[in-house]
Structures are given as structure tokens and as C-alpha cells.
N, C-alpha and C. Protein backbone atom coordinates (compact mmCIF):
# COMPACT_ATOMS: atom_id res chain seq x y z
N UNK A 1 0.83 -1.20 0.00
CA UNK A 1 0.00 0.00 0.00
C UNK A 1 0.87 1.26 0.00
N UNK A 2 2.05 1.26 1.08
CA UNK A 2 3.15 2.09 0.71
C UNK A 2 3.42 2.57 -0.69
N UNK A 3 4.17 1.51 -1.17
CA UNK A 3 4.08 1.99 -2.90
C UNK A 3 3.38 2.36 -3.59
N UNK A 4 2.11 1.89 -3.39
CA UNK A 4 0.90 2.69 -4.48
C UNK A 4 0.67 4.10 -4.22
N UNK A 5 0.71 4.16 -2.70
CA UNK A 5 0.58 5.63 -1.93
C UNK A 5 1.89 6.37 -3.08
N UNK A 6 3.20 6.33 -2.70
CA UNK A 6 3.90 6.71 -3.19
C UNK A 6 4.26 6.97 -4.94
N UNK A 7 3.66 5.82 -5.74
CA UNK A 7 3.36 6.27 -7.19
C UNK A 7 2.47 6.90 -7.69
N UNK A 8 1.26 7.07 -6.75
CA UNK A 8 0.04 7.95 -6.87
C UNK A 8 0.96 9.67 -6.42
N UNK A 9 1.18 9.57 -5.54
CA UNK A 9 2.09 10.77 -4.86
C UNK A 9 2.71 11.88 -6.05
N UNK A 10 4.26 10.70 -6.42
CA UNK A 10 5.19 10.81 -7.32
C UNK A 10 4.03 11.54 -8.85
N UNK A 11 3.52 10.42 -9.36
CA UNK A 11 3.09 10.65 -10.56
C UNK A 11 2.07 12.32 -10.35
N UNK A 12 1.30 12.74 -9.28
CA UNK A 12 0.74 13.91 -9.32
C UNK A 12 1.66 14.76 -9.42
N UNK A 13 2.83 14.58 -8.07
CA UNK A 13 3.45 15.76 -7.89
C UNK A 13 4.21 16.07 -9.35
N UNK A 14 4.99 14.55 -10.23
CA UNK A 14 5.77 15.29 -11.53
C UNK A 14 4.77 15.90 -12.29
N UNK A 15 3.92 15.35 -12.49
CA UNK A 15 2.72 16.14 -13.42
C UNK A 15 2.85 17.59 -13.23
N UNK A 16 1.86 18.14 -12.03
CA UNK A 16 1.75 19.00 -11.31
C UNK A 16 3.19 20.01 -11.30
N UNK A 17 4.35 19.81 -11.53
CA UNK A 17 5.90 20.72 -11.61
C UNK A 17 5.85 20.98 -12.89
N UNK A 18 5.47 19.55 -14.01
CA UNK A 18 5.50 20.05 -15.51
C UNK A 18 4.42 21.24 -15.64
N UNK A 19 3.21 21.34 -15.34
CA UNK A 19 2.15 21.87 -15.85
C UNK A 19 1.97 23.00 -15.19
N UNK A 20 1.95 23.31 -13.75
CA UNK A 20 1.63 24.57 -12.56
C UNK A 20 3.65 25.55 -12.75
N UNK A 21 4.38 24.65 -13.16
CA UNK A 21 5.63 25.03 -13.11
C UNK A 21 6.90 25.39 -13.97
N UNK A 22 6.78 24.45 -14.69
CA UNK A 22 7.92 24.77 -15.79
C UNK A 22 7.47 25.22 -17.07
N UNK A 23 5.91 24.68 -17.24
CA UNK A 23 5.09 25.34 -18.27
C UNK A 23 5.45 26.59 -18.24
N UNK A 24 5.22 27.39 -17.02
CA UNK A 24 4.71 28.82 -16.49
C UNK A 24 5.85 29.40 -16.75
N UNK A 25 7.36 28.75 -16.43
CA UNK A 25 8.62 29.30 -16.23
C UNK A 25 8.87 29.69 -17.70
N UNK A 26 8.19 28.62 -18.24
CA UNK A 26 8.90 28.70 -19.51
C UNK A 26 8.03 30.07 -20.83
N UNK A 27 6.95 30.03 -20.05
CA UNK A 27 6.02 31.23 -20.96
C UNK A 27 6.78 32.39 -20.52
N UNK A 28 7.47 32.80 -19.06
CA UNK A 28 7.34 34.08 -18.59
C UNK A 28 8.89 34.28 -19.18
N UNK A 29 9.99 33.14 -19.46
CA UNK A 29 11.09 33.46 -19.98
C UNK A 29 10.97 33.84 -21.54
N UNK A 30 10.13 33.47 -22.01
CA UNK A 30 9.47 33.37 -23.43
C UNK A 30 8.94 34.86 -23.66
N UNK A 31 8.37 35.79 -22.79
CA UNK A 31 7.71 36.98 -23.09
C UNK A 31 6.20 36.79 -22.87
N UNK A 32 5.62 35.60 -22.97
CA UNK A 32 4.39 35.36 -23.08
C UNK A 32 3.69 35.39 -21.89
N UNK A 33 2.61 36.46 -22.27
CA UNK A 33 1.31 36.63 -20.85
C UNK A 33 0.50 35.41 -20.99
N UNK A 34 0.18 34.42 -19.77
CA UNK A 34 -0.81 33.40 -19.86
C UNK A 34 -1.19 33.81 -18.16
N UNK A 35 -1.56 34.88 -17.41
CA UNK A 35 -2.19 35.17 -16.45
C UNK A 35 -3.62 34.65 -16.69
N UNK A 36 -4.62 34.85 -17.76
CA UNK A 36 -5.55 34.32 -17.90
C UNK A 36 -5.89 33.43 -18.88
N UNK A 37 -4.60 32.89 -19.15
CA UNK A 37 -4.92 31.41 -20.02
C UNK A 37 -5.48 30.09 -19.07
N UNK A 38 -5.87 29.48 -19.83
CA UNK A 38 -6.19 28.15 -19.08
C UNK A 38 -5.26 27.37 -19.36
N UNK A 39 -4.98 26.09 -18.74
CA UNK A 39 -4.20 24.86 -18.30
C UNK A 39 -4.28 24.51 -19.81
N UNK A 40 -4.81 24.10 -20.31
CA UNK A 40 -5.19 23.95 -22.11
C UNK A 40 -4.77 24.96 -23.08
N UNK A 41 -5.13 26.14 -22.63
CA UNK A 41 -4.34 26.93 -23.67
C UNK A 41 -2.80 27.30 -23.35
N UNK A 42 -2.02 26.94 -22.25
CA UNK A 42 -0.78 26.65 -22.20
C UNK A 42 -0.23 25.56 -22.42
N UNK A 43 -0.93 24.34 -22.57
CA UNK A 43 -0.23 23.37 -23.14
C UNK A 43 -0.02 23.98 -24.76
N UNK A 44 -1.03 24.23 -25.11
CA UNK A 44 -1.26 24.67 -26.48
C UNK A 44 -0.27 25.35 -27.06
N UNK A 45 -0.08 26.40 -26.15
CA UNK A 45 1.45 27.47 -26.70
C UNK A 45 1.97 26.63 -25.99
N UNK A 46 2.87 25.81 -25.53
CA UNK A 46 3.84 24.73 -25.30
C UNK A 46 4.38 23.98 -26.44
N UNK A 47 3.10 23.28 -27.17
CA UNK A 47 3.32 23.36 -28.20
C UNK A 47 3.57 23.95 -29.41
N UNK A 48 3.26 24.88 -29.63
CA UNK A 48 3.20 26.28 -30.46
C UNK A 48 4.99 26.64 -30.30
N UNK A 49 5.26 26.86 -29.08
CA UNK A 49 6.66 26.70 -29.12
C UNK A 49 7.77 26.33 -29.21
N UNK A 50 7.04 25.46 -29.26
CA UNK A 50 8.23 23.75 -29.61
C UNK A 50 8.79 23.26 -28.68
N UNK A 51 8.11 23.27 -27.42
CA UNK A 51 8.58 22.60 -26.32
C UNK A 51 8.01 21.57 -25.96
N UNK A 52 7.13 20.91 -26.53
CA UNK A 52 6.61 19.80 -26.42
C UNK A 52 5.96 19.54 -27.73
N UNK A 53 5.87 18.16 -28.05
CA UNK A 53 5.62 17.62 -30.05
C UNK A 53 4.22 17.97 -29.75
N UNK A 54 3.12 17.85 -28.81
CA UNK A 54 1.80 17.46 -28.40
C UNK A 54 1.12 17.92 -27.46
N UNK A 55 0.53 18.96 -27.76
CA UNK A 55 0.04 19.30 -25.95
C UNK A 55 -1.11 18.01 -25.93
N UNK A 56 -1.77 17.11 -26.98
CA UNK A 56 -2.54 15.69 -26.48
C UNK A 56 -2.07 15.40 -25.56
N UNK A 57 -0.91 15.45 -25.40
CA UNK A 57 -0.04 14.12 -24.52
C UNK A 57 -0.62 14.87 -22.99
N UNK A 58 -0.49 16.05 -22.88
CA UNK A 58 -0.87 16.73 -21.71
C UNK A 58 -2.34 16.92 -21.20
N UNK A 59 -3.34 16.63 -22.33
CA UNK A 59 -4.55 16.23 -22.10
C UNK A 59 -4.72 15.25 -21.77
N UNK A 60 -4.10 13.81 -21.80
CA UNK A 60 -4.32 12.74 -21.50
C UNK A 60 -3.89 12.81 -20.10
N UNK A 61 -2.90 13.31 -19.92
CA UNK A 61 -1.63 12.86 -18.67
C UNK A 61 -2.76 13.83 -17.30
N UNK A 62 -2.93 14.81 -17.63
CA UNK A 62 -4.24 15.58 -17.37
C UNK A 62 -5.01 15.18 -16.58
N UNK A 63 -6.27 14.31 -17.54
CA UNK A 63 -7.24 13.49 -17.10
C UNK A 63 -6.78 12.31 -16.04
N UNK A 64 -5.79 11.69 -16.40
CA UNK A 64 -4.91 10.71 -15.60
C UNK A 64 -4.98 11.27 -14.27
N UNK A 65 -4.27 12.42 -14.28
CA UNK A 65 -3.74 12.99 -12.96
C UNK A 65 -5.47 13.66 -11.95
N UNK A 66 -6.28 13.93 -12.75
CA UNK A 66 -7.79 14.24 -12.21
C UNK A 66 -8.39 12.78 -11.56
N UNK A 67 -8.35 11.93 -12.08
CA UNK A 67 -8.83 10.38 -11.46
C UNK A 67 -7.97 9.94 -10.49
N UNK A 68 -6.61 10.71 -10.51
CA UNK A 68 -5.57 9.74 -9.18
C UNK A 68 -6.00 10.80 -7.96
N UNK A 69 -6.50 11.72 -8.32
CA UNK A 69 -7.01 12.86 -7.27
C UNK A 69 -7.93 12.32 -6.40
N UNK A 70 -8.78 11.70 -7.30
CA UNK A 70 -10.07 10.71 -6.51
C UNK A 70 -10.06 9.60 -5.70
N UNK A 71 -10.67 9.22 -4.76
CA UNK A 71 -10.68 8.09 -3.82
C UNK A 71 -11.58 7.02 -4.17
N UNK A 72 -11.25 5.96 -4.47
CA UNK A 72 -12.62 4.75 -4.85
C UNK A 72 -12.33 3.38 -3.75
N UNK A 73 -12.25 3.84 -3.19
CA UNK A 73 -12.28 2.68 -1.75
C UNK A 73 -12.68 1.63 -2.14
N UNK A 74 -14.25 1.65 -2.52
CA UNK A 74 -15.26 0.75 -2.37
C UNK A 74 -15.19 0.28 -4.12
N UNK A 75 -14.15 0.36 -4.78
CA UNK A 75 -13.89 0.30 -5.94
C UNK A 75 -12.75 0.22 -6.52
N UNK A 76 -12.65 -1.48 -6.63
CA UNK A 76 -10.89 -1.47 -7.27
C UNK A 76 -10.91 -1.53 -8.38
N UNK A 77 -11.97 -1.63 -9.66
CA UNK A 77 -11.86 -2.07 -10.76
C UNK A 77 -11.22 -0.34 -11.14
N UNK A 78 -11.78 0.42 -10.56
CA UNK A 78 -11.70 2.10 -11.03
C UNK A 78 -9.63 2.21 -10.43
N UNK A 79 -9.29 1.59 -9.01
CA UNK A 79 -7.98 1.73 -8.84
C UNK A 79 -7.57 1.15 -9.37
N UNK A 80 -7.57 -0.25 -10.01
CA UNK A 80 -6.75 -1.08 -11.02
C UNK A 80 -6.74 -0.12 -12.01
N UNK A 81 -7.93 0.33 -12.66
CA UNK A 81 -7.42 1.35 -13.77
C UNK A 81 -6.63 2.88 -13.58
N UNK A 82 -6.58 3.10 -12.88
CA UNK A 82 -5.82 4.17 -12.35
C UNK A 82 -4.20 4.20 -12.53
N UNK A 83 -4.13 2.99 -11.70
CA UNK A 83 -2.51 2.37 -11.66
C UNK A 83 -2.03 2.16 -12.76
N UNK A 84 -3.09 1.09 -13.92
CA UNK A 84 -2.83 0.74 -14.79
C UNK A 84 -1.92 1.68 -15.80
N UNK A 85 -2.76 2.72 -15.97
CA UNK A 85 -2.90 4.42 -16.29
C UNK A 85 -1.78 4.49 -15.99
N UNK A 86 -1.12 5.20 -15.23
CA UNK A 86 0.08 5.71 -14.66
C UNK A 86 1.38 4.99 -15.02
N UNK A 87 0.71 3.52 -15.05
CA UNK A 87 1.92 2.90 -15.60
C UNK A 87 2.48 2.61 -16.73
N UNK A 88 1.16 2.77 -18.18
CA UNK A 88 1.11 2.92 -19.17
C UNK A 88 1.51 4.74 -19.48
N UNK A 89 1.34 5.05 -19.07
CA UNK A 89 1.96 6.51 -19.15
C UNK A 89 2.94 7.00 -18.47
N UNK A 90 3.60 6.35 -17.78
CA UNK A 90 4.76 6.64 -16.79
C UNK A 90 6.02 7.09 -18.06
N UNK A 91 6.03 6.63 -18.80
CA UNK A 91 7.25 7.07 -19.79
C UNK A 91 6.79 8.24 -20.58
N UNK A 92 5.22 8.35 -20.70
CA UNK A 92 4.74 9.50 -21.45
C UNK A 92 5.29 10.96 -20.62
N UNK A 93 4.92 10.79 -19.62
CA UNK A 93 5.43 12.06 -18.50
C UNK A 93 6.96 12.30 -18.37
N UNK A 94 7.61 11.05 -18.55
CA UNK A 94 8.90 11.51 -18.59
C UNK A 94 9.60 11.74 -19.63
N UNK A 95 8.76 11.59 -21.13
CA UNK A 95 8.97 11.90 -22.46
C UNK A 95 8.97 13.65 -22.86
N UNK A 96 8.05 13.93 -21.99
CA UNK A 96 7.31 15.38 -21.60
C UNK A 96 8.30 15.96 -20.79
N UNK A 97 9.46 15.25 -20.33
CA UNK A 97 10.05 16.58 -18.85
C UNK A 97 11.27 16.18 -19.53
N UNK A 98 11.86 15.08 -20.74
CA UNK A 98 12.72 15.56 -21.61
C UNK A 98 13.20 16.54 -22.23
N UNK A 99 11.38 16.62 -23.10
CA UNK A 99 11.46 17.35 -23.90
C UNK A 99 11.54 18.63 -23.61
N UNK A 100 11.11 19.38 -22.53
CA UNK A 100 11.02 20.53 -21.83
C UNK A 100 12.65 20.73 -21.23
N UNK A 101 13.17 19.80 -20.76
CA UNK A 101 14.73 20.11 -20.58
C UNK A 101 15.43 20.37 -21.63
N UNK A 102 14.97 19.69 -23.01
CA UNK A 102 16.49 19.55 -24.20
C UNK A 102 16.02 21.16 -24.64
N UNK A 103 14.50 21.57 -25.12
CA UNK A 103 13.98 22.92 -25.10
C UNK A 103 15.05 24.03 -24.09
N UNK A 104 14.53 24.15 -23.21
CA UNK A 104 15.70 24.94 -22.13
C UNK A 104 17.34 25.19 -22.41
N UNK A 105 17.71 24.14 -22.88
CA UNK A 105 18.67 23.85 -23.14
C UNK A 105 19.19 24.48 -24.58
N UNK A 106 18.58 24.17 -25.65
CA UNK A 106 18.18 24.41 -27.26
C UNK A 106 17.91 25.98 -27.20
N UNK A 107 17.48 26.47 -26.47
CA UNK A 107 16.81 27.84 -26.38
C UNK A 107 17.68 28.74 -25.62
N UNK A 108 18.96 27.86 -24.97
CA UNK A 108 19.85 29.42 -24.04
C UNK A 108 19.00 29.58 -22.99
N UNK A 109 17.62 29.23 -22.21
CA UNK A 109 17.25 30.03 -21.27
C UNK A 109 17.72 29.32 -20.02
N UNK A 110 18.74 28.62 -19.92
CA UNK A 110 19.60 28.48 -18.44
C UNK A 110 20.98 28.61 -18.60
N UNK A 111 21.48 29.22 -17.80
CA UNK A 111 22.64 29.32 -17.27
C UNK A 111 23.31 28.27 -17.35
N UNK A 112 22.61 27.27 -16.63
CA UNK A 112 23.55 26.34 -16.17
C UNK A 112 22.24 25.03 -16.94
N UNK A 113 22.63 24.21 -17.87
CA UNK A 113 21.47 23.48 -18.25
C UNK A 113 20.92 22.50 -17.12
N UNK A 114 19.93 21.83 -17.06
CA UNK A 114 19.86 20.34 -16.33
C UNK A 114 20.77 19.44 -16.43
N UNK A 115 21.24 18.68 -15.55
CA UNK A 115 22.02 17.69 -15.57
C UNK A 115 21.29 16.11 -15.35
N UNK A 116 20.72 15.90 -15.89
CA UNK A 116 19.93 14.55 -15.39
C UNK A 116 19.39 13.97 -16.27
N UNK A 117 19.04 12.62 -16.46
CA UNK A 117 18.52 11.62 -17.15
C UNK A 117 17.27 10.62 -16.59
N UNK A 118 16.48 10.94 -17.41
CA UNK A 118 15.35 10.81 -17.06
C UNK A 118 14.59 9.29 -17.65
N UNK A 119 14.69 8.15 -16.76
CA UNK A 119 14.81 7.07 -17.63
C UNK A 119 13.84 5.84 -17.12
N UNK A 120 13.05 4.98 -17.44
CA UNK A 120 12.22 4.11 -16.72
C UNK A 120 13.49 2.67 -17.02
N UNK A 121 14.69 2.85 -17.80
CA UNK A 121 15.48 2.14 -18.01
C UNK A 121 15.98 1.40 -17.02
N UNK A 122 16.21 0.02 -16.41
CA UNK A 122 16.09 -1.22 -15.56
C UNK A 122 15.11 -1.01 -14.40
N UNK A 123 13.85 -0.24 -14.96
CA UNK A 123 12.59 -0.90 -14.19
C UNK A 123 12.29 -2.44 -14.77
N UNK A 124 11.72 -3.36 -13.98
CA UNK A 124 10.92 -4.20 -14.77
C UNK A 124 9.24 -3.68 -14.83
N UNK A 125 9.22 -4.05 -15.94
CA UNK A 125 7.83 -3.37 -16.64
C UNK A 125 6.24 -4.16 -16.33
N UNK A 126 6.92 -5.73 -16.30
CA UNK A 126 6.30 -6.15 -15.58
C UNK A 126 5.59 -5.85 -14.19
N UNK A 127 6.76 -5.83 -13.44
CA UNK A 127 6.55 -5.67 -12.01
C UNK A 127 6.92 -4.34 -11.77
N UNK A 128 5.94 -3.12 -11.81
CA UNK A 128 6.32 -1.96 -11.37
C UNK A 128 6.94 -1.77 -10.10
N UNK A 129 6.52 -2.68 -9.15
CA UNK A 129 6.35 -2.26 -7.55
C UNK A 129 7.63 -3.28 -7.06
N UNK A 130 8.71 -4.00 -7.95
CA UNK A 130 9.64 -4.11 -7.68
C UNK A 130 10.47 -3.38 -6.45
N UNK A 131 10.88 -4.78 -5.69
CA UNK A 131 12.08 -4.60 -4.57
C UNK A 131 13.41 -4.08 -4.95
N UNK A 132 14.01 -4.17 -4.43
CA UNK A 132 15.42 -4.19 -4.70
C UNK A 132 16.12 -5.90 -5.01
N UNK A 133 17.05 -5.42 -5.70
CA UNK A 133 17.09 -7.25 -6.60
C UNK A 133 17.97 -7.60 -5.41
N UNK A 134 19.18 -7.24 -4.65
CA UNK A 134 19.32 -7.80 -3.24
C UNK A 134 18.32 -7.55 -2.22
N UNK A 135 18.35 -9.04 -1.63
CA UNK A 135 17.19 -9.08 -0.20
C UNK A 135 18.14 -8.56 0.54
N UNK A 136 19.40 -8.33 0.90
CA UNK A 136 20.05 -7.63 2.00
C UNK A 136 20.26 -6.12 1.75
N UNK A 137 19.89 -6.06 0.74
CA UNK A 137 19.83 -4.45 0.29
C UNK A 137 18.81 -3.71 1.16
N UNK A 138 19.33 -2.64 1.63
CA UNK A 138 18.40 -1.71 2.19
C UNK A 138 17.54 -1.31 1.36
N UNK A 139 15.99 -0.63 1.56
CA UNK A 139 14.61 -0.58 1.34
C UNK A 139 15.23 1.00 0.19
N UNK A 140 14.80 1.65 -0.96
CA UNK A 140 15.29 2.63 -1.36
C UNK A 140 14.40 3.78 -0.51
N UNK A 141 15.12 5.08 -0.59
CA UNK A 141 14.73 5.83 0.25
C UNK A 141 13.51 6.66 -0.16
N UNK A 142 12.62 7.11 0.72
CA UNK A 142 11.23 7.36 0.14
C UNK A 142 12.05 9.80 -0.42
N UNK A 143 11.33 9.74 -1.70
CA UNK A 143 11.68 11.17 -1.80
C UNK A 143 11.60 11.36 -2.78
């Protein structure tokens, strides 16, 4: 239950930095007023700018992130699909905070670029909720 807590967590909060955050960073370094744009019409100029191939991808990831908001206790067929969701799109979101880094990067607007790699590379895909492959290995750290 830990882990699900925690990929429900994870998956809002990256959402939520792409869309409330770097979207925003990236309009106001850009020149662009979106004080009264909507969440949709900044994906839109996101795309428009070439910082993302698709603002779709952000409509989907979107809706995703509106249903993990919700509680269905009395309903696992709705949390199986939820998870499912997240996990089928888990590379979509991090396809999205690529593309917004190599942008940044491509565009001069940091100083200092990102340094990081963003990769679902030796998850098993199977088993999202994978241990650590040593049993004497300590638990990874929650953050």
C-alpha cells in the first residue's frame, strides 16, 4: 500500500511541476502573458513553441492525474485502472520533462542546463512495484 501511496504521490506531484511550473517558467522566460490562459491553452502554446511535439499528450496525462485525485475505496476495478494508467503513461510524463529540458537547453534560457537523465530504463515493466534485486539491500529511500 506504501508503494501505491507513493506512485500515486510521485506521478501527481511530476505532473503537477510540468504543468503549474515549468510550463509557467517557460512562458514568462518566453515573453508570453498566460495570467488568464487556461491549463489547455498553455499546453497549447507549449506546443506552439516547440517545447513539447503534443500538448494531447498533456490532455491525456491531465485526465490521468484528475482520477488519481479521486478516492474509490469501495472500488478497485476504477484503482486497477488508475494504476494501470500511470503505468502505461509513466514514460509519457517523462517523455514530456525531456522534452522541456532539451527545449531549455536548445533555447539558451539556463545558465547552467539540467544535468539529469530521465529514464524508466532497468525498471521491470512487468513488475512496477519491484524490490530491490538484493534481499540484504536496504529498502530505497522514500523522496
Amino acid at each position: 500500500e506504501e508503494k501505491l501511496d507513493a506512485l500515486l504521490f510521485r506521478f501527481s506531484s511530476a505532473f503537477s511541476m510540468v504543468q503549474d511550473h515549468l510550463f509557467k517558467s517557460i512562458a514568462i522566460v518566453e515573453g508570453e502573458d498566460i495570467s488568464s490562459s487556461s491549463r489547455r491553452d498553455v499546453a497549447n502554446l507549449m506546443e506552439k513553441l516547440g517545447a513539447i511535439p503534443s500538448s494531447g499528450d498533456i490532455t491525456a496525462l491531465s485526465a490521468l492525474r484528475n482520477k488519481v485525485s479521486h478516492v474509490y475505496p469501495d472500488h478497485p476495478e476504477k484503482q486497477a485502472e488508475i494504476l494501470n494508467g500511470i503505468h502505461q503513461n509513466a514514460e509519457t510524463l517523462l517523455r514530456v520533462m525531456r522534452d522541456l529540458s532539451a527545449y531549455v537547453v536548445r533555447k539558451g534560457l539556463l545558465a547552467d542546463p539540467p544535468r539529469f537523465e530521465l529514464s524508466l530504463d532497468g525498471v521491470n515493466v512487468a513488475d512496477p512495484f519491484q524490490g530491490p534485486d538484493d534481499p540484504e539491500a536496504p529498502p530505497p529511500e522514500k523522496g
